[in-house]
PDB file of N, CA and C in Angstrom:
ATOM      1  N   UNK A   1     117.260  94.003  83.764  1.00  0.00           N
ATOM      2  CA  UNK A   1     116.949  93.263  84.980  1.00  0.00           C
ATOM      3  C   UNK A   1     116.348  94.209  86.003  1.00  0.00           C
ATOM      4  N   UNK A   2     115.869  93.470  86.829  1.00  0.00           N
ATOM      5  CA  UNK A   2     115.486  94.468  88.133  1.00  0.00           C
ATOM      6  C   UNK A   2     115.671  94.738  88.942  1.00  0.00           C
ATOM      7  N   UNK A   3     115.835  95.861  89.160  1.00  0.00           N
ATOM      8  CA  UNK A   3     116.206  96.549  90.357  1.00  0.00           C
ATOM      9  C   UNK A   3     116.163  96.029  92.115  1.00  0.00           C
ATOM     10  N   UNK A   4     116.473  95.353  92.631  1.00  0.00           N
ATOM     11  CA  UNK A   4     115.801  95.344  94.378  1.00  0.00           C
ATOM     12  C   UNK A   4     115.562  96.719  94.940  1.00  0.00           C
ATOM     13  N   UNK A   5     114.572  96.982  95.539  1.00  0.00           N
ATOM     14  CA  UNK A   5     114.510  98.191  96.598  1.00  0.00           C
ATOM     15  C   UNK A   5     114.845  97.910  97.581  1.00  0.00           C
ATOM     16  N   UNK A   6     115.389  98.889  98.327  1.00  0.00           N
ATOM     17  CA  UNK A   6     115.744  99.020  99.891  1.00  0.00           C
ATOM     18  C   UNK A   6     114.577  99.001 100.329  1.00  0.00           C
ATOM     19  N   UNK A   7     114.733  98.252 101.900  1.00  0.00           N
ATOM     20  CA  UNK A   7     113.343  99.109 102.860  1.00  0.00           C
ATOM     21  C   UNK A   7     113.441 100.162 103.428  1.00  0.00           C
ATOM     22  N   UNK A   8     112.744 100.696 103.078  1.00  0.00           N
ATOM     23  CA  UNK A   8     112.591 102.315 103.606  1.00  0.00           C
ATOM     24  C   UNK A   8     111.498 102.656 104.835  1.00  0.00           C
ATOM     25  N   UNK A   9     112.656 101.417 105.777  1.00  0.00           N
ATOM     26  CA  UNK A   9     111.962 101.370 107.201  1.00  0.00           C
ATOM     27  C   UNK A   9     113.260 101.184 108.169  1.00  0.00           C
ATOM     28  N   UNK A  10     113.283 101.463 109.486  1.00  0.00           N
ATOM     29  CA  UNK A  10     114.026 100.967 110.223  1.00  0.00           C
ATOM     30  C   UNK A  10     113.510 100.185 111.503  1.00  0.00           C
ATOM     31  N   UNK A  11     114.418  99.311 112.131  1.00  0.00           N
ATOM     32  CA  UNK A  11     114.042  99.005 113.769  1.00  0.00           C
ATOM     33  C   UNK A  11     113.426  99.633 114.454  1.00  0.00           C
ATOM     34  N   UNK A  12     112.296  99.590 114.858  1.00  0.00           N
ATOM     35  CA  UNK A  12     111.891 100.362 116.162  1.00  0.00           C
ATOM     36  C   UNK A  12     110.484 101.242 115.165  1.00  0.00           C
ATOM     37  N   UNK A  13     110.712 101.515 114.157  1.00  0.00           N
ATOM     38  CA  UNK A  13     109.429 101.811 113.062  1.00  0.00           C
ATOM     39  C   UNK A  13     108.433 101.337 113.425  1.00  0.00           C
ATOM     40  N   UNK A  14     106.739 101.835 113.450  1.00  0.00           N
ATOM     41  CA  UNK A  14     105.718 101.274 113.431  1.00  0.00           C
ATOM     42  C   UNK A  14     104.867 101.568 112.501  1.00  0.00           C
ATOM     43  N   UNK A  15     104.095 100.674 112.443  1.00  0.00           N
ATOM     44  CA  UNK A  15     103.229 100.791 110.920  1.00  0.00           C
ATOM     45  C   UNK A  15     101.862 100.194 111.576  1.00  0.00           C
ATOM     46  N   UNK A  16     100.662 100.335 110.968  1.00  0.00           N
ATOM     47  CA  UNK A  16      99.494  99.958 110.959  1.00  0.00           C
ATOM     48  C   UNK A  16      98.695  99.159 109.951  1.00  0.00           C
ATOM     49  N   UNK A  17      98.593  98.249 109.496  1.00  0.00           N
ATOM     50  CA  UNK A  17      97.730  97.498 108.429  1.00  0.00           C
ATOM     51  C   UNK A  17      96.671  98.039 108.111  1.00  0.00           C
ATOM     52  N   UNK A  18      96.629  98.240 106.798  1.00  0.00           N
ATOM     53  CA  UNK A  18      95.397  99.457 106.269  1.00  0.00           C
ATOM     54  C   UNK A  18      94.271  99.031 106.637  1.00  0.00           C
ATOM     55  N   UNK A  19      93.781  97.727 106.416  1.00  0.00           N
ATOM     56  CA  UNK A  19      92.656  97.637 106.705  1.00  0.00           C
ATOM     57  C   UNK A  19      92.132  97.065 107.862  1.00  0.00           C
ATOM     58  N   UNK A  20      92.908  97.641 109.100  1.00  0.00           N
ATOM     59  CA  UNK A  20      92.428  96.072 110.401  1.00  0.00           C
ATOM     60  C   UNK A  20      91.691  97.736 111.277  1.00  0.00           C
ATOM     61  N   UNK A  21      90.671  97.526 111.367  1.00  0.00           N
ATOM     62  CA  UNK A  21      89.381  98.229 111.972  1.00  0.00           C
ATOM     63  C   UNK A  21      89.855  98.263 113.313  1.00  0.00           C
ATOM     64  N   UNK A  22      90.730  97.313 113.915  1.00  0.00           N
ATOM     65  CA  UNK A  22      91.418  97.469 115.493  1.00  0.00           C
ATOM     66  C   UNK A  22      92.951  98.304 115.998  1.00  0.00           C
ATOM     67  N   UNK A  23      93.055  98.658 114.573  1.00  0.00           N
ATOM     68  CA  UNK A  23      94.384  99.813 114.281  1.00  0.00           C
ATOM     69  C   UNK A  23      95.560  99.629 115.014  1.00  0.00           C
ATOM     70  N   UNK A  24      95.946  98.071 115.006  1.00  0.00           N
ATOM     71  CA  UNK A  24      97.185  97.570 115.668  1.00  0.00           C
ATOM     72  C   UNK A  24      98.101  97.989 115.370  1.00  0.00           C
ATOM     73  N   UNK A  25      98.976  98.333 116.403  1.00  0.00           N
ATOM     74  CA  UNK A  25     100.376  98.625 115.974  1.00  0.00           C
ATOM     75  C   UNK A  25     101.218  97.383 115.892  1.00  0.00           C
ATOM     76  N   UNK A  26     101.962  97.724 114.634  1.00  0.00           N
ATOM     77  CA  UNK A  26     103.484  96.646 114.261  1.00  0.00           C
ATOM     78  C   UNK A  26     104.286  97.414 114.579  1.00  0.00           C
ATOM     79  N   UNK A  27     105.603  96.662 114.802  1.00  0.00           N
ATOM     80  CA  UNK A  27     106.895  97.164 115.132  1.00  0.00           C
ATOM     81  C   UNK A  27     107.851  96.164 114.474  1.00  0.00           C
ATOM     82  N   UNK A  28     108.527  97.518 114.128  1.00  0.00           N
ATOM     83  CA  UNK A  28     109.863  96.797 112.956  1.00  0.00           C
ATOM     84  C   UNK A  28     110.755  96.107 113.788  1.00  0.00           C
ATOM     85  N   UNK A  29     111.083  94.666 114.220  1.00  0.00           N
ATOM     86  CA  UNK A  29     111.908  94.099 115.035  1.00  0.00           C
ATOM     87  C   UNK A  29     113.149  93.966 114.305  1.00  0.00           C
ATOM     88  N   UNK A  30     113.549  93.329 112.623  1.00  0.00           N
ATOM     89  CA  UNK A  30     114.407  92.926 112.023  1.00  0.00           C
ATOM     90  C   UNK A  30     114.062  92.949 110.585  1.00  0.00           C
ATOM     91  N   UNK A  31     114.930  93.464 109.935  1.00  0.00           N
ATOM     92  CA  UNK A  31     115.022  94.014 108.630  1.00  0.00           C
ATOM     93  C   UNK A  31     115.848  92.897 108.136  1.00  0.00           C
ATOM     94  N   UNK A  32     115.790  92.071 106.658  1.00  0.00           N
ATOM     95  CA  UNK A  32     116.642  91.090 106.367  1.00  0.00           C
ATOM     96  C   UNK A  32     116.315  90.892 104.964  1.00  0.00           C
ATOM     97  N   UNK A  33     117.316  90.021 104.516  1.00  0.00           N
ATOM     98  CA  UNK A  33     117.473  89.873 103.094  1.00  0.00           C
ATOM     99  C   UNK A  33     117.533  88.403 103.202  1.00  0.00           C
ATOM    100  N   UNK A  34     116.039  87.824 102.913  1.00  0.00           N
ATOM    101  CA  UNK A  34     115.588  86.493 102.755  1.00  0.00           C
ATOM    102  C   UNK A  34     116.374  85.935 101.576  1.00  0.00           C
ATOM    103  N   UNK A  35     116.419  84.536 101.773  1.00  0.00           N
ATOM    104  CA  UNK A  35     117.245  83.314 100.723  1.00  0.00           C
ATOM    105  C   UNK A  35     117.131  83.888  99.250  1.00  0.00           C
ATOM    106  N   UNK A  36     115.905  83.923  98.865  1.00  0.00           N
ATOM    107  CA  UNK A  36     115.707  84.496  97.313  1.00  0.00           C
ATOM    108  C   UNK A  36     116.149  86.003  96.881  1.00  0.00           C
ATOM    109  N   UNK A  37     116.860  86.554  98.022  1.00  0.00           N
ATOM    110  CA  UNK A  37     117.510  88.081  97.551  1.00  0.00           C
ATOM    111  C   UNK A  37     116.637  89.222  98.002  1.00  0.00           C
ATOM    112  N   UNK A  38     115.358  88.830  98.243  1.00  0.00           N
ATOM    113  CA  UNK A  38     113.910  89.883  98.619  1.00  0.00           C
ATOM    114  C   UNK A  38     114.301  90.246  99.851  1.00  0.00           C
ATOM    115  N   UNK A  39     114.323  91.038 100.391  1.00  0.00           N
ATOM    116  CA  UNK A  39     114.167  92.302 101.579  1.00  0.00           C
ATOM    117  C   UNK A  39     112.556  91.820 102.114  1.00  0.00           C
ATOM    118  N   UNK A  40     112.746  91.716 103.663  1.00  0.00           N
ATOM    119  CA  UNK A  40     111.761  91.430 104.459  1.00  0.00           C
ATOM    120  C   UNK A  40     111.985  91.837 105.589  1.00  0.00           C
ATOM    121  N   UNK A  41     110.988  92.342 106.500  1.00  0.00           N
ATOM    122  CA  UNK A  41     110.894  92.551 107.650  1.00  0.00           C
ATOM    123  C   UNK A  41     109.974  91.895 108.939  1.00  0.00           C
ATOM    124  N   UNK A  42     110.551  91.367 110.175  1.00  0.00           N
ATOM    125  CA  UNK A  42     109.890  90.669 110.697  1.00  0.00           C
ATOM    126  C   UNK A  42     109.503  92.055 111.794  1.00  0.00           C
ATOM    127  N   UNK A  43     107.723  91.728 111.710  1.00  0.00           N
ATOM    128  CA  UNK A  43     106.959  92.657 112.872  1.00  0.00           C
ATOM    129  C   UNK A  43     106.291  92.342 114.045  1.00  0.00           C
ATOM    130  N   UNK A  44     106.375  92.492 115.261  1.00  0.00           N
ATOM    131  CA  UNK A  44     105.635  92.444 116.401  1.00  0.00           C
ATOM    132  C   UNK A  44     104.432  93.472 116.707  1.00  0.00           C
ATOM    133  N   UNK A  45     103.435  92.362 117.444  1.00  0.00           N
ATOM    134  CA  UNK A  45     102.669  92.862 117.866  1.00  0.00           C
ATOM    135  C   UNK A  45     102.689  94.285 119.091  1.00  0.00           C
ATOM    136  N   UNK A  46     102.834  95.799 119.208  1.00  0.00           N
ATOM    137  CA  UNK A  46     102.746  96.638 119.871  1.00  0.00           C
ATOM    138  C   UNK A  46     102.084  95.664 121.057  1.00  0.00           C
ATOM    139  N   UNK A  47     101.074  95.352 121.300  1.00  0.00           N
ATOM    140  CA  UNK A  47     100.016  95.002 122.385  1.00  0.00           C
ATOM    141  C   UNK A  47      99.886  93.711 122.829  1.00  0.00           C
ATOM    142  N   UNK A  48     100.883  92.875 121.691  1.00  0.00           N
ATOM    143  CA  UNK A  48     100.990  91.277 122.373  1.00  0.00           C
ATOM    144  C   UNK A  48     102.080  91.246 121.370  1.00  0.00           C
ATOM    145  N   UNK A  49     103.432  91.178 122.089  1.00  0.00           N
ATOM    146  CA  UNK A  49     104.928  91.068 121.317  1.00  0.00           C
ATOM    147  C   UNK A  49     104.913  89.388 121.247  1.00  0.00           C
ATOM    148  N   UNK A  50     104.587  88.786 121.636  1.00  0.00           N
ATOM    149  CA  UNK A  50     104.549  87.390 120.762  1.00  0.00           C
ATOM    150  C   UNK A  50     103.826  87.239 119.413  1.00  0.00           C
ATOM    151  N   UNK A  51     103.043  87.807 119.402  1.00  0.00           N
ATOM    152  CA  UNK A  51     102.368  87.805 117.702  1.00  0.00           C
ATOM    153  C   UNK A  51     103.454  87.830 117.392  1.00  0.00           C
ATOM    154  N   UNK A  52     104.046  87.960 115.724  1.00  0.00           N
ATOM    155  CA  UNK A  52     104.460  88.475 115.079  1.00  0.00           C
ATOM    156  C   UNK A  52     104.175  87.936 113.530  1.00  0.00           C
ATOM    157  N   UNK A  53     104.705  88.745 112.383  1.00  0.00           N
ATOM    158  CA  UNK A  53     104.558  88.398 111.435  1.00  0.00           C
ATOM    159  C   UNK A  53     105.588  88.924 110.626  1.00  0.00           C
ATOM    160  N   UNK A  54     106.080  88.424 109.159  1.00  0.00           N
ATOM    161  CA  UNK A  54     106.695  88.645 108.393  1.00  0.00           C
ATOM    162  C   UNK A  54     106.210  89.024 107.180  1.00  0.00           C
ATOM    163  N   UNK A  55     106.852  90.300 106.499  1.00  0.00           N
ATOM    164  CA  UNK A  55     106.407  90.957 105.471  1.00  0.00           C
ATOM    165  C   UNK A  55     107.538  91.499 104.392  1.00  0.00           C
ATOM    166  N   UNK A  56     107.517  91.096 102.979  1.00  0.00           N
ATOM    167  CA  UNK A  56     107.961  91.562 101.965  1.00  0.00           C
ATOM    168  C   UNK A  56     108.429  93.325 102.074  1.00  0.00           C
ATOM    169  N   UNK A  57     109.462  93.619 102.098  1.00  0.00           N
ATOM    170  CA  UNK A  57     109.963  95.048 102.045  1.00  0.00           C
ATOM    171  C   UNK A  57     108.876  95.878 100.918  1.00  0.00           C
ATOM    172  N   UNK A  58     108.348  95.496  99.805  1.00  0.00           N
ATOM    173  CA  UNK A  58     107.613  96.092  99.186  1.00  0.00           C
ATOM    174  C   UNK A  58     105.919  95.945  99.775  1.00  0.00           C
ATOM    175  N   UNK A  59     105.887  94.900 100.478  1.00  0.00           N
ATOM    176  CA  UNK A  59     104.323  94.499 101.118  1.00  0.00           C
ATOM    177  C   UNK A  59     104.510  96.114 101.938  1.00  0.00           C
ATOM    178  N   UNK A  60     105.618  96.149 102.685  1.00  0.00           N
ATOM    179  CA  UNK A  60     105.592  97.010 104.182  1.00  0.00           C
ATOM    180  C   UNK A  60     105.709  97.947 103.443  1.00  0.00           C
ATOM    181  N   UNK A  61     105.647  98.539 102.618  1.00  0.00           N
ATOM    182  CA  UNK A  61     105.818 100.168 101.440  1.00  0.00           C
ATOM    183  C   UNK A  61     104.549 100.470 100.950  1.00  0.00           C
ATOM    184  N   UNK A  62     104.052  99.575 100.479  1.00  0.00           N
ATOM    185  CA  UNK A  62     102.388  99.205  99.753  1.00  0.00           C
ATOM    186  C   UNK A  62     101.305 100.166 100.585  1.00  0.00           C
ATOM    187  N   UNK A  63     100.781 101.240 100.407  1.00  0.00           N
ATOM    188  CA  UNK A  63      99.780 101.815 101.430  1.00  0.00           C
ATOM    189  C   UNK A  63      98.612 101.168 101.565  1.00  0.00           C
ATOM    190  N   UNK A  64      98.516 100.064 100.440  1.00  0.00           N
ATOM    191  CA  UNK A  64      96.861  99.238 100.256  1.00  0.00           C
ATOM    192  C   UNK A  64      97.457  98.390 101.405  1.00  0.00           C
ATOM    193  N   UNK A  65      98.607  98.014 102.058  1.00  0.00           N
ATOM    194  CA  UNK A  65      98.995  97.099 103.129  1.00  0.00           C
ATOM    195  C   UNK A  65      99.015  97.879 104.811  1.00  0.00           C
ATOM    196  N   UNK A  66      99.743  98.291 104.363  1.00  0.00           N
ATOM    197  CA  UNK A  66     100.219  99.047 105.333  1.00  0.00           C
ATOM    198  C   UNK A  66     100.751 100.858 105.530  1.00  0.00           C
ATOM    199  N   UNK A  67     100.409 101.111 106.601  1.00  0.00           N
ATOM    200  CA  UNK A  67     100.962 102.437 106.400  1.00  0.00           C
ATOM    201  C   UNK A  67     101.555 103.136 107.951  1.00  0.00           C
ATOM    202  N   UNK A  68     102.522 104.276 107.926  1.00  0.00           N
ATOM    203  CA  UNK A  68     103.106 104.351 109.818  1.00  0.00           C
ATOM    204  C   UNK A  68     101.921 105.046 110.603  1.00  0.00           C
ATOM    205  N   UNK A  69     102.542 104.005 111.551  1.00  0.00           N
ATOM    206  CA  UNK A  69     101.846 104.974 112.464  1.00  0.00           C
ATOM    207  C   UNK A  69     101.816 106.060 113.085  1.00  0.00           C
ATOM    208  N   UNK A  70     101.345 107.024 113.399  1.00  0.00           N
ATOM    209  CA  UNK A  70     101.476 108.215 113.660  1.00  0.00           C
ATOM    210  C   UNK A  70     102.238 108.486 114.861  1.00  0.00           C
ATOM    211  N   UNK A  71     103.017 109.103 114.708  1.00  0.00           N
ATOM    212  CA  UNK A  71     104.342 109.838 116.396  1.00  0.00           C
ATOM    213  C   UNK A  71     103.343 109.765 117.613  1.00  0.00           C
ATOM    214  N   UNK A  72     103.855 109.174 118.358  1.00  0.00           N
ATOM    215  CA  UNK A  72     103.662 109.893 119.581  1.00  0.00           C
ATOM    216  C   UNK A  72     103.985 111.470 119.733  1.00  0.00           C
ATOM    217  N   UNK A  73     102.665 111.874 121.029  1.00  0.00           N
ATOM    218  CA  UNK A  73     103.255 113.405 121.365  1.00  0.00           C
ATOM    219  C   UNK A  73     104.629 113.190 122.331  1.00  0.00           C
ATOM    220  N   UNK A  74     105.335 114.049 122.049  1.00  0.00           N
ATOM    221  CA  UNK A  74     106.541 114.571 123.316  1.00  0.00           C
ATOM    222  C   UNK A  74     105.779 114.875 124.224  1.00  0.00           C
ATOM    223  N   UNK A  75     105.994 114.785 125.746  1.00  0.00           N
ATOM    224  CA  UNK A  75     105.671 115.066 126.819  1.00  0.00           C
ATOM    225  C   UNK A  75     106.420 116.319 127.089  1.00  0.00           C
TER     226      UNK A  75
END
């Protein structure tokens, strides 16, 4: 049988969608384990927090999907 993966993300995490040419930031709002047993994470828009969207724990791992976004500098 198969395995489930963890997400190997937390709250407050940001990620970027590989291919959006406007290099939006997501933010990890809620990490959850949808009805069918699958690991999902719901993401907000950085720049308009009403967007949001929901993504498969393996979608949000996928680099052809998504990938983090880079740290801020420390001040």
């Amino acid at each position: 049988m198969f395995k489930r993966k963890s997400v190997d993300a937390q709250v407050g995490d940001m990620f970027i969608k590989a291919h959006d040419t406007k290099k939006s930031i997501w933010v990890v709002e809620k990490i959850f384990e949808h009805v069918d047993g699958i690991m999902h994470a719901r993401l907000f828009n950085k720049a308009q927090p009403k967007t949001m969207i929901t993504v498969s724990a393996s979608t949000l791992a996928d680099p052809d999907f998504f990938y983090r976004a880079p740290a801020a500098p420390l001040d």
